[in-house]
C-alpha atoms as a PDB file:
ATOM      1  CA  UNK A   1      -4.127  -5.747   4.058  1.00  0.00           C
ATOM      2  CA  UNK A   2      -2.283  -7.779   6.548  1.00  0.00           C
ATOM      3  CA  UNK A   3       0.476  -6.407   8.590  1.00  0.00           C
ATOM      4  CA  UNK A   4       2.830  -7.664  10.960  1.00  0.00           C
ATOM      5  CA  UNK A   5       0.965  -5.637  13.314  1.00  0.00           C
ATOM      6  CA  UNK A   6      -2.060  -8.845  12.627  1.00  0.00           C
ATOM      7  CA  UNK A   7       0.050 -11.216  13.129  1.00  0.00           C
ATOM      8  CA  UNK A   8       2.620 -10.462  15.704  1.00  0.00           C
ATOM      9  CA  UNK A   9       4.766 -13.410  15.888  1.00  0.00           C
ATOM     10  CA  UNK A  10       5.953 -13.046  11.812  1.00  0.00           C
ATOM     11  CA  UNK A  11       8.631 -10.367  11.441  1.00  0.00           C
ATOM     12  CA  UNK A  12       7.831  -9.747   7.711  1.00  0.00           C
ATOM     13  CA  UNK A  13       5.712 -11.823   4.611  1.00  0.00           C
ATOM     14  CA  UNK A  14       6.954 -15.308   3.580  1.00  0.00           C
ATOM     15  CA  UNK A  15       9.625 -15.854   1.195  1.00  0.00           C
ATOM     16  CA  UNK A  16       7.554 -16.792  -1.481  1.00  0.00           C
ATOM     17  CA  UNK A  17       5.443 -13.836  -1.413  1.00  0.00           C
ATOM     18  CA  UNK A  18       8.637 -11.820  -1.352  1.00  0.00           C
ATOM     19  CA  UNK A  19      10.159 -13.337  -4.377  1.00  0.00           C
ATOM     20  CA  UNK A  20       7.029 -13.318  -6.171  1.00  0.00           C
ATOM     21  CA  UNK A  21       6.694  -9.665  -5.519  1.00  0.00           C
ATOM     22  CA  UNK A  22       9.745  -8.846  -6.415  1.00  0.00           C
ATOM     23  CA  UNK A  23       9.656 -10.617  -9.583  1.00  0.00           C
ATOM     24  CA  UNK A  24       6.275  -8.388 -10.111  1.00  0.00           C
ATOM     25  CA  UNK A  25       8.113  -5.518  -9.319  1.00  0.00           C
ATOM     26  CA  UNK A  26      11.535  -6.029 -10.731  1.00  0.00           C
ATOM     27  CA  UNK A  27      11.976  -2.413 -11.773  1.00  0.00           C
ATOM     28  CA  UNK A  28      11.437  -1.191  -8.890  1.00  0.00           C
ATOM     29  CA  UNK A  29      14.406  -0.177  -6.039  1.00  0.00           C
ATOM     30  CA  UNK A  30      11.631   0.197  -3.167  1.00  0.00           C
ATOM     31  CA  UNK A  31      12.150  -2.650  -0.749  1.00  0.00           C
ATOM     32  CA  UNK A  32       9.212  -1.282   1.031  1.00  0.00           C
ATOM     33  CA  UNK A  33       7.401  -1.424  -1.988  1.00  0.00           C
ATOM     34  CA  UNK A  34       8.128  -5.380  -2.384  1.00  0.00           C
ATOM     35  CA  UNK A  35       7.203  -5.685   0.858  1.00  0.00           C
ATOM     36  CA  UNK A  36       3.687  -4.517   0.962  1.00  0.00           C
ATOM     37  CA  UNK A  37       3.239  -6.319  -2.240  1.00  0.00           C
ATOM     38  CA  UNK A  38       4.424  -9.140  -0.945  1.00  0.00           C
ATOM     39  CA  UNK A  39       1.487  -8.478   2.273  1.00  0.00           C
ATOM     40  CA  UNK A  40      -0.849  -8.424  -0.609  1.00  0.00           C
ATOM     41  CA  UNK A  41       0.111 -11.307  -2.232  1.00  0.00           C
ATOM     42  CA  UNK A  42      -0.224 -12.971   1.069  1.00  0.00           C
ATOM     43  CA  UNK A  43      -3.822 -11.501   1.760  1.00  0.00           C
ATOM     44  CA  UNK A  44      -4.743 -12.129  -1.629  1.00  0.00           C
ATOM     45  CA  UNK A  45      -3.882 -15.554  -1.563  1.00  0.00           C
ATOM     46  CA  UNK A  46      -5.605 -16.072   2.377  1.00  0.00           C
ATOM     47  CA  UNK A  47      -8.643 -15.084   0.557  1.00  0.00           C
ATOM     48  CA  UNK A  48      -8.483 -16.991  -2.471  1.00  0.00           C
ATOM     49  CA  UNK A  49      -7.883 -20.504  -0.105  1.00  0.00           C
ATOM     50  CA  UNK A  50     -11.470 -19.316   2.276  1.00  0.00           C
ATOM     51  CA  UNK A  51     -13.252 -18.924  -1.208  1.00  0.00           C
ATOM     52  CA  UNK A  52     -11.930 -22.259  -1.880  1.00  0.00           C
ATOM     53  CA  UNK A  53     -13.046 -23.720   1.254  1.00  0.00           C
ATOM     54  CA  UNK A  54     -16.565 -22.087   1.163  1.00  0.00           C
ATOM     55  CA  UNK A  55     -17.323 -23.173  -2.676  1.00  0.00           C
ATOM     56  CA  UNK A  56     -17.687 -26.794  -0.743  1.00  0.00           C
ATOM     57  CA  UNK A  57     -19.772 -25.792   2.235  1.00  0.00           C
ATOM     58  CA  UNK A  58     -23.526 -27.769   1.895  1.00  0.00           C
ATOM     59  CA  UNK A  59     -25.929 -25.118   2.393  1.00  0.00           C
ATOM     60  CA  UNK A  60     -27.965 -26.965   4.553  1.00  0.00           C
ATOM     61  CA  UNK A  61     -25.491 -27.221   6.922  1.00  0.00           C
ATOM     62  CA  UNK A  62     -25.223 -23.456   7.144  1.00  0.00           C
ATOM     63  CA  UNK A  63     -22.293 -23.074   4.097  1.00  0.00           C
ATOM     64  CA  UNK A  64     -23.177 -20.481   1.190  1.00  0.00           C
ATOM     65  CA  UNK A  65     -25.893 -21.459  -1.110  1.00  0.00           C
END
Protein backbone atom coordinates (compact mmCIF):
# COMPACT_ATOMS: atom_id res chain seq x y z
CA UNK A 1 0.00 0.00 0.00
CA UNK A 2 1.32 3.39 -0.69
CA UNK A 3 2.09 5.82 1.99
CA UNK A 4 3.15 9.22 2.19
CA UNK A 5 6.21 7.80 3.51
CA UNK A 6 6.64 6.53 -0.75
CA UNK A 7 6.03 9.47 -1.89
CA UNK A 8 7.32 12.24 0.23
CA UNK A 9 6.37 15.33 -1.46
CA UNK A 10 2.21 14.45 -1.16
CA UNK A 11 0.93 15.24 2.34
CA UNK A 12 -2.06 12.80 2.06
CA UNK A 13 -4.10 10.77 -1.12
CA UNK A 14 -5.81 12.88 -3.83
CA UNK A 15 -9.13 14.28 -3.49
CA UNK A 16 -10.74 11.95 -5.57
CA UNK A 17 -9.57 8.98 -3.83
CA UNK A 18 -10.73 10.66 -0.64
CA UNK A 19 -14.21 11.31 -1.74
CA UNK A 20 -14.50 8.07 -3.31
CA UNK A 21 -13.51 6.45 -0.10
CA UNK A 22 -15.56 8.15 1.82
CA UNK A 23 -18.51 7.57 -0.21
CA UNK A 24 -17.39 3.67 0.25
CA UNK A 25 -17.25 4.18 3.71
CA UNK A 26 -20.01 6.56 4.54
CA UNK A 27 -20.88 4.87 7.82
CA UNK A 28 -17.97 5.08 9.06
CA UNK A 29 -16.58 8.16 11.62
CA UNK A 30 -12.78 6.96 11.14
CA UNK A 31 -11.02 9.63 9.14
CA UNK A 32 -8.07 7.41 9.33
CA UNK A 33 -10.04 4.79 8.02
CA UNK A 34 -10.99 6.97 4.75
CA UNK A 35 -7.69 7.69 4.51
CA UNK A 36 -6.02 4.41 4.05
CA UNK A 37 -8.85 3.55 1.83
CA UNK A 38 -8.38 6.27 -0.01
CA UNK A 39 -4.19 4.96 -0.26
CA UNK A 40 -5.79 1.89 -1.59
CA UNK A 41 -7.87 3.27 -3.97
CA UNK A 42 -4.87 5.10 -5.17
CA UNK A 43 -2.61 1.86 -5.31
CA UNK A 44 -5.33 0.02 -6.71
CA UNK A 45 -5.88 2.25 -9.39
CA UNK A 46 -1.63 2.72 -10.08
CA UNK A 47 -1.91 -0.88 -10.74
CA UNK A 48 -4.85 -1.15 -12.78
CA UNK A 49 -3.22 1.86 -15.34
CA UNK A 50 0.54 -0.55 -15.51
CA UNK A 51 -1.82 -3.57 -16.39
CA UNK A 52 -3.23 -1.31 -18.89
CA UNK A 53 -0.03 -0.27 -20.26
CA UNK A 54 1.50 -3.84 -20.33
CA UNK A 55 -1.73 -5.53 -22.13
CA UNK A 56 -0.08 -3.42 -25.26
CA UNK A 57 3.56 -4.31 -24.87
CA UNK A 58 4.70 -6.56 -28.30
CA UNK A 59 6.36 -9.45 -26.90
CA UNK A 60 9.04 -9.37 -29.14
CA UNK A 61 10.11 -6.31 -27.99
CA UNK A 62 10.47 -7.68 -24.49
CA UNK A 63 6.50 -6.76 -23.29
CA UNK A 64 4.44 -9.81 -21.73
CA UNK A 65 3.44 -12.48 -24.08
Amino acid sequence: MLTPDEHPNVQGPPDWAIDQATDELYDVADPAAAEERAWQIVHDAEQREEERHDEYDDPDQGGEA
